[in-house]
Protein backbone atom coordinates (compact mmCIF):
# COMPACT_ATOMS: atom_id res chain seq x y z
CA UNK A 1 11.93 -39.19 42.96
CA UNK A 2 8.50 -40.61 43.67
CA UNK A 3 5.80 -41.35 41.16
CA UNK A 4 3.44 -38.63 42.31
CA UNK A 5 6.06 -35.86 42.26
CA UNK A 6 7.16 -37.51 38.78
CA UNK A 7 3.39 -36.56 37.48
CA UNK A 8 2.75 -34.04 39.03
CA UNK A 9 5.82 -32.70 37.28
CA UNK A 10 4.74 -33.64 33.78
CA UNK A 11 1.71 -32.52 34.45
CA UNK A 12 2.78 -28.86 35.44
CA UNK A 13 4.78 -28.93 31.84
CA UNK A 14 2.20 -30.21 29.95
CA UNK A 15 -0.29 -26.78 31.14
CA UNK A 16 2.48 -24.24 30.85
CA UNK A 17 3.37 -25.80 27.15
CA UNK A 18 0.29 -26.05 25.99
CA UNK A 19 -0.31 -22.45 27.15
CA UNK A 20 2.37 -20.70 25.98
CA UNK A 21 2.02 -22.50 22.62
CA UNK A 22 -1.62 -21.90 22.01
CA UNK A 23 -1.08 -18.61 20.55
CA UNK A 24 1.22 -19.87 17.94
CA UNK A 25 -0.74 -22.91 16.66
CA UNK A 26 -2.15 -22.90 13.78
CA UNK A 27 -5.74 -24.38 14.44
CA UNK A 28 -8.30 -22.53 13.39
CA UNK A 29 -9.75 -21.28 16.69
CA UNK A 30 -6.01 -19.96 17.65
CA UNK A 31 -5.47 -17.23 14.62
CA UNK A 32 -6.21 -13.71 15.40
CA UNK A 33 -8.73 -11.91 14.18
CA UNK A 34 -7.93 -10.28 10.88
CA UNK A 35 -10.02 -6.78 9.67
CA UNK A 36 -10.01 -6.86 6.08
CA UNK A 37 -9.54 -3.02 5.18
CA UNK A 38 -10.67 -2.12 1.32
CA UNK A 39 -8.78 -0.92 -1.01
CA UNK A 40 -9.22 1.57 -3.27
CA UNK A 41 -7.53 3.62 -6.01
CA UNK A 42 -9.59 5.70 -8.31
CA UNK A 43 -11.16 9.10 -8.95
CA UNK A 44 -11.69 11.03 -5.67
CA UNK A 45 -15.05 12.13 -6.35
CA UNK A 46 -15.94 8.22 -6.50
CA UNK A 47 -14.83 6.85 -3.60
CA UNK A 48 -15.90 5.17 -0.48
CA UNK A 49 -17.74 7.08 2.30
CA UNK A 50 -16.04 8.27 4.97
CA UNK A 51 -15.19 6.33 8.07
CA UNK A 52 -14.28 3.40 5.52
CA UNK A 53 -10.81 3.51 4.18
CA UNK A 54 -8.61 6.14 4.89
CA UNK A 55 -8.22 8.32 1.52
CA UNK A 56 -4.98 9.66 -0.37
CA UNK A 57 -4.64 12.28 -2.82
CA UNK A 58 -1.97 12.25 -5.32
CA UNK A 59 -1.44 14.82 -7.66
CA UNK A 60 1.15 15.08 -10.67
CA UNK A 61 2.17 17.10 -13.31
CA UNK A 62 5.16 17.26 -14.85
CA UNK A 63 6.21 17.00 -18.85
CA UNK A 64 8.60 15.45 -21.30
CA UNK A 65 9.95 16.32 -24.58
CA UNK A 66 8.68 14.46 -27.26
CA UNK A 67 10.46 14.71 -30.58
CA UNK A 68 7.87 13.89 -33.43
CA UNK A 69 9.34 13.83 -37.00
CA UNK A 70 7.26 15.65 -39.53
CA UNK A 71 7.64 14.32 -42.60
CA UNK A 72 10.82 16.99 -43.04
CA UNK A 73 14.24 16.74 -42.74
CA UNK A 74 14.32 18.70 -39.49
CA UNK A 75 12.88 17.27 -35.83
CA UNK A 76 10.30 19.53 -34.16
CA UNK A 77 10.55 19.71 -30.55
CA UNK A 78 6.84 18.99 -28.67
CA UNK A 79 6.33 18.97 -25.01
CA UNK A 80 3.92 15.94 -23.60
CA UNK A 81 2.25 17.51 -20.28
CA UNK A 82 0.28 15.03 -17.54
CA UNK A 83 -1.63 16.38 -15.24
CA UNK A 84 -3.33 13.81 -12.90
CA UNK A 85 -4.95 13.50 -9.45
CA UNK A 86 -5.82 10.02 -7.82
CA UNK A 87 -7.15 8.69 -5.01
CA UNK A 88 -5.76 6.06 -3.03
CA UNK A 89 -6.35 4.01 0.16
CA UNK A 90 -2.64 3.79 0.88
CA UNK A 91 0.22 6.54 1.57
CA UNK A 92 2.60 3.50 -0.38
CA UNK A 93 0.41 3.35 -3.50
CA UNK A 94 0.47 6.71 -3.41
CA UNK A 95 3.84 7.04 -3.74
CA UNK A 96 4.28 4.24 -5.67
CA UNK A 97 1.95 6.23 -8.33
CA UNK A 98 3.87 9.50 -8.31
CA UNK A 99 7.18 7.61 -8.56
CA UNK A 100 6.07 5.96 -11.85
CA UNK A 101 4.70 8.95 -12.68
CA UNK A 102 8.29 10.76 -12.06
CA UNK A 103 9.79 8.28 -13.59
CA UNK A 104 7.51 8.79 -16.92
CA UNK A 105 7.33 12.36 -17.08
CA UNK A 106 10.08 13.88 -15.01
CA UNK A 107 12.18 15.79 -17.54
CA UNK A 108 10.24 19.20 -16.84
CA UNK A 109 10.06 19.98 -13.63
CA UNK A 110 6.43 19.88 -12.61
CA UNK A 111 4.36 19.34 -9.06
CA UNK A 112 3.72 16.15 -7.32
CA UNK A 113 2.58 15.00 -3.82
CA UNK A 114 0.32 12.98 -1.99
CA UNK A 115 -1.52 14.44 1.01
CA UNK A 116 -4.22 12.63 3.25
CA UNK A 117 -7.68 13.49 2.97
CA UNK A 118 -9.32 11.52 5.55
């Protein structure tokens, strides 16, 4: 093989490498743009303006029996009720929310679900 086929060989595999690994490096100028999207979990009637974050709802209610003692020999039987709506700029923290709040106050069967507003 002659020299000039030699580096003209190298050369060709130096172009194509360097090519095909530019994408991958991990300079600076190589990274893909990133948009940072807000995020946002809160009252509904206080958050971000449209066009912003896409927006949640995620309602609950549901109870559990809550046995206080009364001073008495007997146990009186009380029902703890939640009712709560949230906002949220992800279906998964949505659903995140209603599971805890399943998890909480799931004994009574109540009404949960989280349906996209914008």
């Amino acid at each position: 093989m002659s020299t000039r086929s030699d580096f003209a060989r190298r050369v060709t595999a130096l172009v194509f490498g360097a090519a095909f690994a530019l994408p991958w490096s991990t300079s600076v100028e190589a990274r893909p743009l990133r948009i940072a999207v807000p995020v946002y979990q809160g009252s509904c009637e206080a958050a971000p303006p449209v066009g912003v974050v896409r927006l949640w709802r995620g309602h609950f209610s549901g109870g559990r029996y809550a046995n206080h003692f009364d001073g008495f020999q007997h146990i009186r039987n009380r029902i703890d009720w939640a009712d709560a709506t949230t906002c949220f700029s992800s279906r998964q923290s949505c659903d995140s929310w209603v599971g805890s709040m399943r998890r909480a106050y799931g004994r009574i069967e109540g009404y949960w679900t989280c349906l996209p507003i914008r």
